[in-house]
Structures are given as structure tokens and as C-alpha cells.
N, C-alpha and C. Protein backbone atom coordinates (compact mmCIF):
# COMPACT_ATOMS: atom_id res chain seq x y z
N UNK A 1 64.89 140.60 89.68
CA UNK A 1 65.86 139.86 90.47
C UNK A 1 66.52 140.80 91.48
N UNK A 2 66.59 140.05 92.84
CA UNK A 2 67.25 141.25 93.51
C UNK A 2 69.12 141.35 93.38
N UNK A 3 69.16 142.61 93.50
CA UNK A 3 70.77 143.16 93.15
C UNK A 3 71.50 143.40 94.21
N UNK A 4 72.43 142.76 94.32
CA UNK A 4 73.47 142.93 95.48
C UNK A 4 74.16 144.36 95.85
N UNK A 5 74.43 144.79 97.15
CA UNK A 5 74.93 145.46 97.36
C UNK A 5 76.36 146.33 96.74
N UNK A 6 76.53 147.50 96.09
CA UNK A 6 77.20 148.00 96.01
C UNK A 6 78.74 147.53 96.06
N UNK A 7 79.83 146.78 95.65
CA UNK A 7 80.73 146.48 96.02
C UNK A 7 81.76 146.91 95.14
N UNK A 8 82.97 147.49 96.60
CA UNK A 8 84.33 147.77 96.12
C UNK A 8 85.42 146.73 95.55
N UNK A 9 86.14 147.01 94.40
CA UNK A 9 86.60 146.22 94.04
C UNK A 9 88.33 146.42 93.29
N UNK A 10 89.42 145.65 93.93
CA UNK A 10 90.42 145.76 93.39
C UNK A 10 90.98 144.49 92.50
N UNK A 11 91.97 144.90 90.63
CA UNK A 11 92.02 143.59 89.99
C UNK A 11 93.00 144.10 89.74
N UNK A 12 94.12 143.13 89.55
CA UNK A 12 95.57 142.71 88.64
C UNK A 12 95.52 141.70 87.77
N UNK A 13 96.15 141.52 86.77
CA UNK A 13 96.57 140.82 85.89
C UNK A 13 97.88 139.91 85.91
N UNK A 14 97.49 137.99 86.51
CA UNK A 14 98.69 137.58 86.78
C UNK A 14 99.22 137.29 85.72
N UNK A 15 100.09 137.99 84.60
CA UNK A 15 100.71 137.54 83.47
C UNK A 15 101.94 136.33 84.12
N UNK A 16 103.05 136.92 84.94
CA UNK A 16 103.67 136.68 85.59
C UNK A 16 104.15 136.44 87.24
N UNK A 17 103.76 136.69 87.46
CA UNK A 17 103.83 137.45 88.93
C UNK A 17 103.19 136.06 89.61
N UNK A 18 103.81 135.11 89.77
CA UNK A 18 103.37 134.04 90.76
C UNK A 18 103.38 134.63 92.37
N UNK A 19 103.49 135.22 93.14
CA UNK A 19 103.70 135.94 94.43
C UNK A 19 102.48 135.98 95.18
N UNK A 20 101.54 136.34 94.25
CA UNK A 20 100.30 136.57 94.92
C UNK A 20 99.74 134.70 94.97
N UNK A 21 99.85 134.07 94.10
CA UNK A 21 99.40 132.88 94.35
C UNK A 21 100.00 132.07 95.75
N UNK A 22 101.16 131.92 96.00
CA UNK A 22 102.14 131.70 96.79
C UNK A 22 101.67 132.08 98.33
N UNK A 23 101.27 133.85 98.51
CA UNK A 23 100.59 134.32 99.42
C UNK A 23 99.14 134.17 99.93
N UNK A 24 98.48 133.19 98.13
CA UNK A 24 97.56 133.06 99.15
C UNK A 24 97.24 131.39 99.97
N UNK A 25 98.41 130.71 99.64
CA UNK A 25 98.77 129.20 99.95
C UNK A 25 97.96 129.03 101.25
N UNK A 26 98.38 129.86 102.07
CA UNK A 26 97.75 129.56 103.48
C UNK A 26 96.40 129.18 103.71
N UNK A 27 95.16 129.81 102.80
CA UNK A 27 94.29 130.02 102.67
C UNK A 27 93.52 129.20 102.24
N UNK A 28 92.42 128.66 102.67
CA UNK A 28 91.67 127.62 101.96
C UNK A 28 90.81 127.95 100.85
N UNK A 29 90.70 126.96 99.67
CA UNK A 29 89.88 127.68 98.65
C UNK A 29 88.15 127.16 98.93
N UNK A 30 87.86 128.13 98.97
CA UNK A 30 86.32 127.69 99.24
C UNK A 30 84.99 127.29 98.52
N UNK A 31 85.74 127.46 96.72
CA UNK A 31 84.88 126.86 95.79
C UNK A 31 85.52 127.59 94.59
N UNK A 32 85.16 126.29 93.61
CA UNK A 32 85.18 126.61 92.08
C UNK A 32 84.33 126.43 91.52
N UNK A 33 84.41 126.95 89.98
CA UNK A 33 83.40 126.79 89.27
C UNK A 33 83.62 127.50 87.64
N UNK A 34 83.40 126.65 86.51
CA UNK A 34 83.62 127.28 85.33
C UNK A 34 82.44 127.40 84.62
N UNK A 35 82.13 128.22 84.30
CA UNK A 35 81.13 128.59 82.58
C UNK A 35 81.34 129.58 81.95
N UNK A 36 80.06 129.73 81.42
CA UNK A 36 80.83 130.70 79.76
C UNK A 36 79.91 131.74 80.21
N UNK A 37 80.35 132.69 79.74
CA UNK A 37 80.00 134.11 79.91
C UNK A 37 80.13 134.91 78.32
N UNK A 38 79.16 135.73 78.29
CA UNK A 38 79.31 136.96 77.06
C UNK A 38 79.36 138.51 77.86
N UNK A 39 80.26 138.87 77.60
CA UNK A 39 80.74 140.88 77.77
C UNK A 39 80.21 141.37 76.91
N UNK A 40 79.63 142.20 76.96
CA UNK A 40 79.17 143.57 75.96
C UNK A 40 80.16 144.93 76.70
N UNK A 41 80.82 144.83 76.02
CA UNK A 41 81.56 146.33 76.03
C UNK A 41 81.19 147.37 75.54
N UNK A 42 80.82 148.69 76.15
CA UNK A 42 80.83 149.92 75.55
C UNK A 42 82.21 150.65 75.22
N UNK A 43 82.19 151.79 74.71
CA UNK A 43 83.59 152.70 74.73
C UNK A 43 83.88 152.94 75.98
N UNK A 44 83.28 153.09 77.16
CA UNK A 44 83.43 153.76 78.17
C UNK A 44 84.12 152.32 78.89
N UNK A 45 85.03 152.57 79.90
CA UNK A 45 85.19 151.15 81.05
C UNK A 45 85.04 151.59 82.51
N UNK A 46 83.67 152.09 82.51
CA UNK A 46 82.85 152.29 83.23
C UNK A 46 81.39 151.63 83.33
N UNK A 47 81.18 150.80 82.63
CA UNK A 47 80.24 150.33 82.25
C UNK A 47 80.40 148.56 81.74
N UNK A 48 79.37 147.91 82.05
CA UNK A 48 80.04 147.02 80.82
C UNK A 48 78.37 146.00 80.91
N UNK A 49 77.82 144.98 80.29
CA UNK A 49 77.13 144.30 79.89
C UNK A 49 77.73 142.79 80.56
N UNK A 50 77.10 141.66 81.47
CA UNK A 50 76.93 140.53 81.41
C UNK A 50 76.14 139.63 81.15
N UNK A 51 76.72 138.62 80.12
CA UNK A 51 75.60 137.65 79.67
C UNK A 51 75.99 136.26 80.16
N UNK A 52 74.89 135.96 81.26
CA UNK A 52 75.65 134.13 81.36
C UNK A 52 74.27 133.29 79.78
N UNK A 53 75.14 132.71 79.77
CA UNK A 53 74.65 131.69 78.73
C UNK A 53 74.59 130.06 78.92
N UNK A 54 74.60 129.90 80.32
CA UNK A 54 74.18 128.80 80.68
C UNK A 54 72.91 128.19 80.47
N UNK A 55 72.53 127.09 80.21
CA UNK A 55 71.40 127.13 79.90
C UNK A 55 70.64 126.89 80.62
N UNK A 56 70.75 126.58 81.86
CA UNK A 56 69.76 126.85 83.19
C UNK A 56 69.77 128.28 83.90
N UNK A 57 70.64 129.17 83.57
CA UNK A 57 70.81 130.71 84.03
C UNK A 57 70.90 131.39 82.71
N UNK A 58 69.84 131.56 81.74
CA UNK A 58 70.11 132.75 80.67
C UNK A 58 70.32 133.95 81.34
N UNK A 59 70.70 134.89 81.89
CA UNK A 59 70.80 135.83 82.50
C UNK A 59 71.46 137.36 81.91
N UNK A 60 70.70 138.50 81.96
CA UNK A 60 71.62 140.01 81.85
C UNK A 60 71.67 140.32 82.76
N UNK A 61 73.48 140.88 82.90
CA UNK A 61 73.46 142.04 84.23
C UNK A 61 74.18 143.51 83.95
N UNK A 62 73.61 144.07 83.89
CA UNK A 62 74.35 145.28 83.80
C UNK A 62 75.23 146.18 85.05
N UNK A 63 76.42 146.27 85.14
CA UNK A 63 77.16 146.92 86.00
C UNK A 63 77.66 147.76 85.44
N UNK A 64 78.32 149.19 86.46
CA UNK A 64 78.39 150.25 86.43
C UNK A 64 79.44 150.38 87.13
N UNK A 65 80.34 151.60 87.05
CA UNK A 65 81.04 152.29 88.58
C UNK A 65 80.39 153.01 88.66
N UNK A 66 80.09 153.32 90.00
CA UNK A 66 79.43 154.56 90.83
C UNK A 66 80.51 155.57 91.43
N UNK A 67 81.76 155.20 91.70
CA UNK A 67 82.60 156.27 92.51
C UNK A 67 83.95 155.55 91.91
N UNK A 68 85.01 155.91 92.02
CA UNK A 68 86.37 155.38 92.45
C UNK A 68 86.75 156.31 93.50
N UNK A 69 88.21 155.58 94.15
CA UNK A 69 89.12 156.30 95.09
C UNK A 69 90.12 156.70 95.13
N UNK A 70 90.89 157.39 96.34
CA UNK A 70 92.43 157.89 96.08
C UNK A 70 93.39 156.54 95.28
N UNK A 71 92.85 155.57 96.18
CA UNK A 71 93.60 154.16 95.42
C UNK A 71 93.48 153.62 94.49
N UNK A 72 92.83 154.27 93.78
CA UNK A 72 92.16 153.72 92.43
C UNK A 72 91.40 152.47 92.24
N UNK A 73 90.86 152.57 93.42
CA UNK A 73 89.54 151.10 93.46
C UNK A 73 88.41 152.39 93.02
N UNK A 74 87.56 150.64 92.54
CA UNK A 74 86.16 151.19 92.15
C UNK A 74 85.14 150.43 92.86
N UNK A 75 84.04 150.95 92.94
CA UNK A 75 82.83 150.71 93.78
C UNK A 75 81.60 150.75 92.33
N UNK A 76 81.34 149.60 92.19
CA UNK A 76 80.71 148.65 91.30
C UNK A 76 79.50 148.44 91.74
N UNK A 77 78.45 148.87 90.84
CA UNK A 77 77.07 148.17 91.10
C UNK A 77 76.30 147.65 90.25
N UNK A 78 75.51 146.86 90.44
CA UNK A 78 74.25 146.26 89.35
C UNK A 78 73.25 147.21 89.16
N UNK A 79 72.99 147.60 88.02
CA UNK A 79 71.68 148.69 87.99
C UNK A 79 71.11 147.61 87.63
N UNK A 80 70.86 146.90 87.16
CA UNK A 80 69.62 145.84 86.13
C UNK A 80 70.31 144.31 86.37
N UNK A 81 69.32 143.41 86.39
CA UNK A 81 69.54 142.38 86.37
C UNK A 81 68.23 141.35 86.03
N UNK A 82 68.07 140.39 84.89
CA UNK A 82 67.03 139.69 84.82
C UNK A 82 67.42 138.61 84.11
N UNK A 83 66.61 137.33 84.33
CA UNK A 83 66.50 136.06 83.32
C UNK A 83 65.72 136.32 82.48
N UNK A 84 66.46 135.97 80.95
CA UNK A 84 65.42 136.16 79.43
C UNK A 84 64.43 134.88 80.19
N UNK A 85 63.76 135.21 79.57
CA UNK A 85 62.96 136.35 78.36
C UNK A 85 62.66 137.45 79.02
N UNK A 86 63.23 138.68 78.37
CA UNK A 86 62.90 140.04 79.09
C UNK A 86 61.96 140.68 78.55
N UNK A 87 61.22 141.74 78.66
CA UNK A 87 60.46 142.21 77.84
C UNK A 87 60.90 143.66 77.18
N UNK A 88 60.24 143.36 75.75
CA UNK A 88 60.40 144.91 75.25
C UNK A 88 60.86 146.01 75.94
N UNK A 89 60.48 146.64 77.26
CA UNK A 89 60.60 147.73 77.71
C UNK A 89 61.49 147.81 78.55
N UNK A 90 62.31 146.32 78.76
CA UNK A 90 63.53 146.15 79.76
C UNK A 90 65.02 146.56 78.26
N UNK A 91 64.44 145.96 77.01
CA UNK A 91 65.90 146.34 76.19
C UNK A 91 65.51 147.62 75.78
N UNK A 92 64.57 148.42 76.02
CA UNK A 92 64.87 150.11 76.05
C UNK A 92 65.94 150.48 77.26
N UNK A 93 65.43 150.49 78.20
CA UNK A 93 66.21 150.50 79.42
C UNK A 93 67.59 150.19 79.04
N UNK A 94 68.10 149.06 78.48
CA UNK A 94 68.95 148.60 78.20
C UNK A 94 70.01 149.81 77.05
N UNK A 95 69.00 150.09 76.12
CA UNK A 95 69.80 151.13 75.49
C UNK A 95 70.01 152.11 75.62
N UNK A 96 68.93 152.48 76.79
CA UNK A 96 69.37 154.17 77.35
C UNK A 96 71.06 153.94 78.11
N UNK A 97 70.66 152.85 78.73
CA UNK A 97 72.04 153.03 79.57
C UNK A 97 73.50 153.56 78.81
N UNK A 98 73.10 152.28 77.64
CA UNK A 98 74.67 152.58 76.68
C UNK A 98 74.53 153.22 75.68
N UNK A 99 73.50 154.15 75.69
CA UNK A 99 72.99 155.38 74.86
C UNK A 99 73.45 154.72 73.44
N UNK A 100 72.70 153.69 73.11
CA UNK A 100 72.73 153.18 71.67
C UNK A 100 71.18 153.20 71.21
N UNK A 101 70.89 152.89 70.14
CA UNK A 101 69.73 153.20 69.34
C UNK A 101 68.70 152.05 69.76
N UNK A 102 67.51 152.42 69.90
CA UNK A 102 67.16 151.26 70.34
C UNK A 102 66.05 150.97 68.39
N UNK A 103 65.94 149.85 68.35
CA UNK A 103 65.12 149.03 67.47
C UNK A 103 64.09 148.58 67.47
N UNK A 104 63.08 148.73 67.33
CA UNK A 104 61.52 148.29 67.56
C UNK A 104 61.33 147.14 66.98
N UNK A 105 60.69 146.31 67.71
CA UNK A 105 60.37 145.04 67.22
C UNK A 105 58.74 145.15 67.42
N UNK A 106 57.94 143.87 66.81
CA UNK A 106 56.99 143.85 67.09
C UNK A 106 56.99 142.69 68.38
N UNK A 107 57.68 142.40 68.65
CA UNK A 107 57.99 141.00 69.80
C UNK A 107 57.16 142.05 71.19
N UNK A 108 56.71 141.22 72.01
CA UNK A 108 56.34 141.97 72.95
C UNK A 108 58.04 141.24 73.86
N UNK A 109 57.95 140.14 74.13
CA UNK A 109 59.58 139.73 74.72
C UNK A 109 60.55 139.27 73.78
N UNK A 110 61.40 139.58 74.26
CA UNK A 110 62.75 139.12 73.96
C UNK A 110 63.53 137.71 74.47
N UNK A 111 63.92 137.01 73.27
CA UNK A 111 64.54 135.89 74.11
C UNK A 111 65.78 135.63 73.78
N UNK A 112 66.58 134.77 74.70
CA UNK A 112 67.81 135.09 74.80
C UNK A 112 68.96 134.88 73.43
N UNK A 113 67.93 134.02 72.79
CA UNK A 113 68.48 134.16 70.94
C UNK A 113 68.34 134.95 70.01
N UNK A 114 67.31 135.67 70.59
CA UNK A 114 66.60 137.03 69.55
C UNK A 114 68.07 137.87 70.31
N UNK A 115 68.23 137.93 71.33
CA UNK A 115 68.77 139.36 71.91
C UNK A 115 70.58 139.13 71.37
N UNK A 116 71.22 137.40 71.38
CA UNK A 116 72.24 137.01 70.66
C UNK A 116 72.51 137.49 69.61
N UNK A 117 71.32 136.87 68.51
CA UNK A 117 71.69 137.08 67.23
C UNK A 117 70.88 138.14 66.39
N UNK A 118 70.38 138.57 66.95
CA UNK A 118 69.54 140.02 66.56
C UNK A 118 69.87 141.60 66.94
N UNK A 119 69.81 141.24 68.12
CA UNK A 119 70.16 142.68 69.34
C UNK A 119 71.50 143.07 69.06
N UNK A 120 72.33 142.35 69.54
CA UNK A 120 73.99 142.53 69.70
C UNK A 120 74.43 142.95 68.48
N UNK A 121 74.21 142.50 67.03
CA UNK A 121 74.89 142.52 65.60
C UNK A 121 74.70 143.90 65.43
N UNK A 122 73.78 144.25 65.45
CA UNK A 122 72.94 145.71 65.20
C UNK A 122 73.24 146.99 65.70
N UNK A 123 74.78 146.47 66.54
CA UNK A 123 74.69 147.89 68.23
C UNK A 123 76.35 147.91 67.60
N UNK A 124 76.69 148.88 66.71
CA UNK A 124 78.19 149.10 66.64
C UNK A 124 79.14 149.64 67.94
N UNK A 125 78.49 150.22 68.86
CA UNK A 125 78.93 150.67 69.61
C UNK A 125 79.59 149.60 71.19
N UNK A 126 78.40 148.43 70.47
CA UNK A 126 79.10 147.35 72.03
C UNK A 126 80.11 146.54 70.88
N UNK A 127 80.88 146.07 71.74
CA UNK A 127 81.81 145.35 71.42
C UNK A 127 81.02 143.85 71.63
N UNK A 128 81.45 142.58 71.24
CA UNK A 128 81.04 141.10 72.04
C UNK A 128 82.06 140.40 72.54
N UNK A 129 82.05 139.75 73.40
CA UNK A 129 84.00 139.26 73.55
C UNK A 129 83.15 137.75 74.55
N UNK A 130 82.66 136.91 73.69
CA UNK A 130 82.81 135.44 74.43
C UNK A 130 84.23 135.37 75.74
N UNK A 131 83.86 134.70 77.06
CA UNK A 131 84.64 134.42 77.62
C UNK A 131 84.34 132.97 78.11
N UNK A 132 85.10 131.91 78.39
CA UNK A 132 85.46 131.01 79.07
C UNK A 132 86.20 131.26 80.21
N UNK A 133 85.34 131.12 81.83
CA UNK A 133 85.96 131.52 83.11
C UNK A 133 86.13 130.32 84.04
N UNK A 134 86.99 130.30 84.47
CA UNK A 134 86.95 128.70 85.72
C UNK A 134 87.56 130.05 87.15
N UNK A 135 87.05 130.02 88.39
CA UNK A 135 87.11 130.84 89.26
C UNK A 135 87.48 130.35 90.18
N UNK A 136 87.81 130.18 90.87
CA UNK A 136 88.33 129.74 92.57
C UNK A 136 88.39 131.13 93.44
N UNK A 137 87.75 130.91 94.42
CA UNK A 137 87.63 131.38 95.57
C UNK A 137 88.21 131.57 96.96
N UNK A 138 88.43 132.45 97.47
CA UNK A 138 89.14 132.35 98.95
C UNK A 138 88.23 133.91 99.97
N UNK A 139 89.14 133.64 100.93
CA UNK A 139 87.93 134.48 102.00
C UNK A 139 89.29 134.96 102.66
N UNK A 140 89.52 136.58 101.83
CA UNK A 140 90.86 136.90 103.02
C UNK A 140 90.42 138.38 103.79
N UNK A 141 90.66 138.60 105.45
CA UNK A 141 89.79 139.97 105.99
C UNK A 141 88.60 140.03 105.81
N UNK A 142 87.84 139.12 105.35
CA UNK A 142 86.15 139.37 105.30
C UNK A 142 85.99 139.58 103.91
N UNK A 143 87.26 139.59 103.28
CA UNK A 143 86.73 139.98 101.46
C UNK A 143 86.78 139.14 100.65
N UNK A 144 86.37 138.88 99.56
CA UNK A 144 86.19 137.80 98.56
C UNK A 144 87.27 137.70 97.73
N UNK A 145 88.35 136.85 97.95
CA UNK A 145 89.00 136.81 96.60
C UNK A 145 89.06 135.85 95.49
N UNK A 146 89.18 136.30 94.44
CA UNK A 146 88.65 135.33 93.26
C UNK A 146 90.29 135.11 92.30
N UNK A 147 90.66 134.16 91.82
CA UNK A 147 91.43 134.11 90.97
C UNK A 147 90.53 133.42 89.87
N UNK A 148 91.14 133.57 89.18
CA UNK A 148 90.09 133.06 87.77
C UNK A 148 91.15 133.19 86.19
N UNK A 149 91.03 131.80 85.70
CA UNK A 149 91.38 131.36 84.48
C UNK A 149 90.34 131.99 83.53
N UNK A 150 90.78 133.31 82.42
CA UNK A 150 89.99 133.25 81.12
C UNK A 150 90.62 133.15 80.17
N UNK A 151 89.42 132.60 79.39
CA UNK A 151 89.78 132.40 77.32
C UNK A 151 88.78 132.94 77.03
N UNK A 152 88.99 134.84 76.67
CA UNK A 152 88.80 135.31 75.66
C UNK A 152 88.85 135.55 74.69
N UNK A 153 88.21 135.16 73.78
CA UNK A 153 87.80 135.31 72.14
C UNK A 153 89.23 134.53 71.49
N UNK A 154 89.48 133.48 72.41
CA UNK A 154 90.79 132.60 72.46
C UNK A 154 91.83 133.01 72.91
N UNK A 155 91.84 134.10 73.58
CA UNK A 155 93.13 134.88 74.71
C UNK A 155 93.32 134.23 75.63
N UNK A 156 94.21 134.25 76.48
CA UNK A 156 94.00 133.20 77.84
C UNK A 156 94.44 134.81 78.28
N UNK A 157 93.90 135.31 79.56
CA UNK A 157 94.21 135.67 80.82
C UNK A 157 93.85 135.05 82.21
N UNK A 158 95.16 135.55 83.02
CA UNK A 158 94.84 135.14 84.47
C UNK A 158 94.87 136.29 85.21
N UNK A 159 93.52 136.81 86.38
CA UNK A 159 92.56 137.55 87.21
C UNK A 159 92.98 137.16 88.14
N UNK A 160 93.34 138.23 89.51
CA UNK A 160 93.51 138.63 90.99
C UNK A 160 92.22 139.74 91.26
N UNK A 161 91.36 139.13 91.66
CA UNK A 161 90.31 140.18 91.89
C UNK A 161 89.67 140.35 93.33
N UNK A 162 89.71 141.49 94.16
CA UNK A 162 89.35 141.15 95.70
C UNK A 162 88.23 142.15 95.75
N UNK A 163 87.23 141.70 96.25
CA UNK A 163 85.86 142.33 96.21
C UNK A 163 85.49 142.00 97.94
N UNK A 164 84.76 143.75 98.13
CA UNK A 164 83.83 143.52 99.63
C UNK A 164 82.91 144.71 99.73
N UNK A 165 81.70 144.72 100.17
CA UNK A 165 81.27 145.52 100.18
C UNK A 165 81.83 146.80 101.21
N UNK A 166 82.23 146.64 101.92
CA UNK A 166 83.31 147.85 102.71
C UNK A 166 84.36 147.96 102.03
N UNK A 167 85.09 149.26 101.51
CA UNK A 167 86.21 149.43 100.99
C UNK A 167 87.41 148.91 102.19
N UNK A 168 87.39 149.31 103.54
CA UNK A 168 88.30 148.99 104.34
C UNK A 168 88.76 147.26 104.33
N UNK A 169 87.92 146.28 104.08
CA UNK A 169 88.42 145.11 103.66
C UNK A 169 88.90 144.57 102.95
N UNK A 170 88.90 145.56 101.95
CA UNK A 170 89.36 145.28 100.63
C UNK A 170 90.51 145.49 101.12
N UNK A 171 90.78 146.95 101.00
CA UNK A 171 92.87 147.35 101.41
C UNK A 171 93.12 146.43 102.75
N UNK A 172 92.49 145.68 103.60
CA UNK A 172 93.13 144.78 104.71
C UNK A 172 93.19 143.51 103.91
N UNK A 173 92.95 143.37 102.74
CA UNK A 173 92.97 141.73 101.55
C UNK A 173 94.63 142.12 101.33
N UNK A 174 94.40 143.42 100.79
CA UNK A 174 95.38 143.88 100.22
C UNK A 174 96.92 143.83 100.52
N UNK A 175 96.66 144.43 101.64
CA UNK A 175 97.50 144.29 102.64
C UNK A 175 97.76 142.62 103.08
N UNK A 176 97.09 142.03 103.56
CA UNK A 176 97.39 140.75 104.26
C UNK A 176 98.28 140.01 103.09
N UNK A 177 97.58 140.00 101.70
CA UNK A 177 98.45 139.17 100.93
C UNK A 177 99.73 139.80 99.96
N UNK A 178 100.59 140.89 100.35
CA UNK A 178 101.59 141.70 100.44
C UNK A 178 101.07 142.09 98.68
N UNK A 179 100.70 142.63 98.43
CA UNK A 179 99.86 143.22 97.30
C UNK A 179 100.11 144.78 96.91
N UNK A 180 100.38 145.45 97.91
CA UNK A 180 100.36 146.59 97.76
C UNK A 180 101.00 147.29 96.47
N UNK A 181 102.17 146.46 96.30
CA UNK A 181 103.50 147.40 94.85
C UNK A 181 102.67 146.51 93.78
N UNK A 182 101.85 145.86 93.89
CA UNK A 182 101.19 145.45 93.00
C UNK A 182 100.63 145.94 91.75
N UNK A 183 99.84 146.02 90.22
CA UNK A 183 100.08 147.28 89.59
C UNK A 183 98.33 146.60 89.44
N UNK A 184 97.46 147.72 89.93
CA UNK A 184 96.26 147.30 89.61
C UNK A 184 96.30 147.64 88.25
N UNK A 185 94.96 147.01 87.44
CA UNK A 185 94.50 146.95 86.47
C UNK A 185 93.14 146.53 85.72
N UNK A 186 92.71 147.96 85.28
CA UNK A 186 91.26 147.41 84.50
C UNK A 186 91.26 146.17 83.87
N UNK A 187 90.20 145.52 84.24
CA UNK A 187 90.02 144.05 83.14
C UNK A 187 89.31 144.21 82.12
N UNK A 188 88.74 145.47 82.40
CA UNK A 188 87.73 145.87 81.23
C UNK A 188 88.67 146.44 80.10
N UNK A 189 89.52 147.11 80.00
CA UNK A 189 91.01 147.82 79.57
C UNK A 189 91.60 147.32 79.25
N UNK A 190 92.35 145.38 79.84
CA UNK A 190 92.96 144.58 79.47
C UNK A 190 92.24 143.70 78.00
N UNK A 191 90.88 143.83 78.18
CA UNK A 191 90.14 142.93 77.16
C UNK A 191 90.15 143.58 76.08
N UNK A 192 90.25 145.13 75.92
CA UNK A 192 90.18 145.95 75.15
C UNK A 192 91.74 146.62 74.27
N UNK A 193 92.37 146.15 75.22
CA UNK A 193 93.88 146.40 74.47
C UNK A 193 94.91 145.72 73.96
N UNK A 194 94.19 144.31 74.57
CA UNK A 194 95.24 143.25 74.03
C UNK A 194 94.25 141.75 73.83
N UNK A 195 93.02 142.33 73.21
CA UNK A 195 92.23 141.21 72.45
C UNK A 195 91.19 141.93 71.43
């Protein structure tokens, strides 16, 4: 599957903070959309595992940071991405990344129930954290911004997330929707410390 470009990315956590919603009133939303998603967490939150579980998109994606900055954004990429059924030599790959053990099967592929209830149980080192996401969309400076409703592992959080492949659009998101005293925050960090 082909993998999208490299993209910078800044997130907050709206516990409270209605301000940013307010700022982005002006703005038209340009689409929603909810489904369920599975995280595989490593120790590291540099890393992390996506599983859609839709059943017309079985899908893995694996993302990474490649760099951060003075501002403490990160620049995010897809190393891997495929629809199960994957084969044997894609969940090696898979375990080099998160340097976990890999398991020999005699399966030549893997399918997306073998890799559920087989793969995942077996890997002490990933975490699993079911999410329920509903997303809405907006387009501020050329950058993508996403707000998004989750229920993790029955947590509710609410996501401010502005993504572009140029870092400079990002801090002009930033900027436009008065964001700046804002307190960024890992989501990968948030899932991990208070679920």
C-alpha cells in the first residue's frame, strides 16, 4: 500500500479548554467520520501500532517519529502499511520494529483474527487499548485539523490535532487559531497515564 508523506504534527488534550473549539467556529467542517480502531502500544511513545477493524478495511499501520523540534512537534511517518491477510514475513518485520519475539507459525499468512487473538496475547511488551473515534475535520493555513471524540478501553477523551506535511503550516494553524499558550500533549502518553 502506498504511504503518505512524512507529516508534522501538533496535539492537545481538550479536557476543558473550550477556546480552541470557539476559534475554530469560523471554519467550515469538511467531514466526519467514526470507527473503531485498535493501538498497539510499545514502551517507547515513539512508536505505536494501528489496527482499523472495519470490516471492509482490515488494515496495519505502523508509525514512527522520525525527528522532533525546538517546539516540540513531531514529524511522523508510516514505515509499513498493509490489508490482512499479511504474510508470514510481513509479522517478522513487524517484530523487528518493536523488537519483540517473533513466533513461528506454520501459517504461510496471517489473518486478521489469527493476528487479534493469537499475535497480540503473546507480545507482553505491546500494550492493546480498543478505541472508539468519531473525527471532524477542518482546513486551517493549508493544514489539517482534526478534532476527534475517543472511548478508550471506556475512557472518553477529546483530541486537537493539526497535521501538514510542511512544519511551517502547522505553526501558521497554530497561530491562526490563538493556540500558542496552549499545552501540547502526547496522545500516546495520555493513553498511557490515565487509562
Amino acid at each position: 500500500m502506498q504511504h503518505k508523506r512524512p507529516e508534522w504534527e501538533w496535539c492537545t488534550i481538550l479536557d476543558t479548554d473550550k477556546q480552541a473549539l470557539v476559534n475554530l467556529m469560523p471554519y467550515k467542517e469538511l467531514k466526519t467520520k467514526s470507527f473503531n480502531i485498535c493501538y498497539l502500544l510499545s514502551e517507547s511513545d515513539s512508536e505505536y501500532v494501528q489496527i482499523s477493524d472495519k470490516i471492509t478495511d482490515q488494515t496495519i499501520e505502523i508509525r514512527v517519529i522520525l525527528r522532533s523540534n525546538k517546539y516540540g512537534l513531531h514529524q511522523w511517518a508510516t514505515i509499513y502499511k498493509a490489508r490482512f491477510p499479511i504474510y508470514i514475513q510481513e509479522l517478522l518485520l513487524i517484530c523487528k520494529c518493536f523488537r519483540i519475539p517473533f513466533q513461528a507459525s506454520s501459517d504461510e499468512i496471517i489473518t486478521y483474527e489469527d493476528f487479534i487473538q493469537n499475535v497480540i496475547p503473546g507480545q507482553s511488551k505491546l500494550k492493546r487499548y480498543d478505541i472508539y473515534k468519531k473525527e471532524s475535520y477542518y482546513s486551517v493555513e493549508d493544514a489539517a485539523v482534526e478534532i476527534a471524540n475517543l472511548v478508550i478501553n471506556d475512557i472518553w477523551l477529546r483530541t486537537l490535532i493539526i497535521r501538514h506535511q510542511e512544519l511551517d503550516s502547522v505553526l501558521n494553524a497554530i497561530h491562526k487559531l490563538n493556540l500558542l499558550g496552549a499545552e501540547q500533549k502526547s496522545l500516546l502518553n495520555e493513553i498511557k497515564t490515565k487509562i
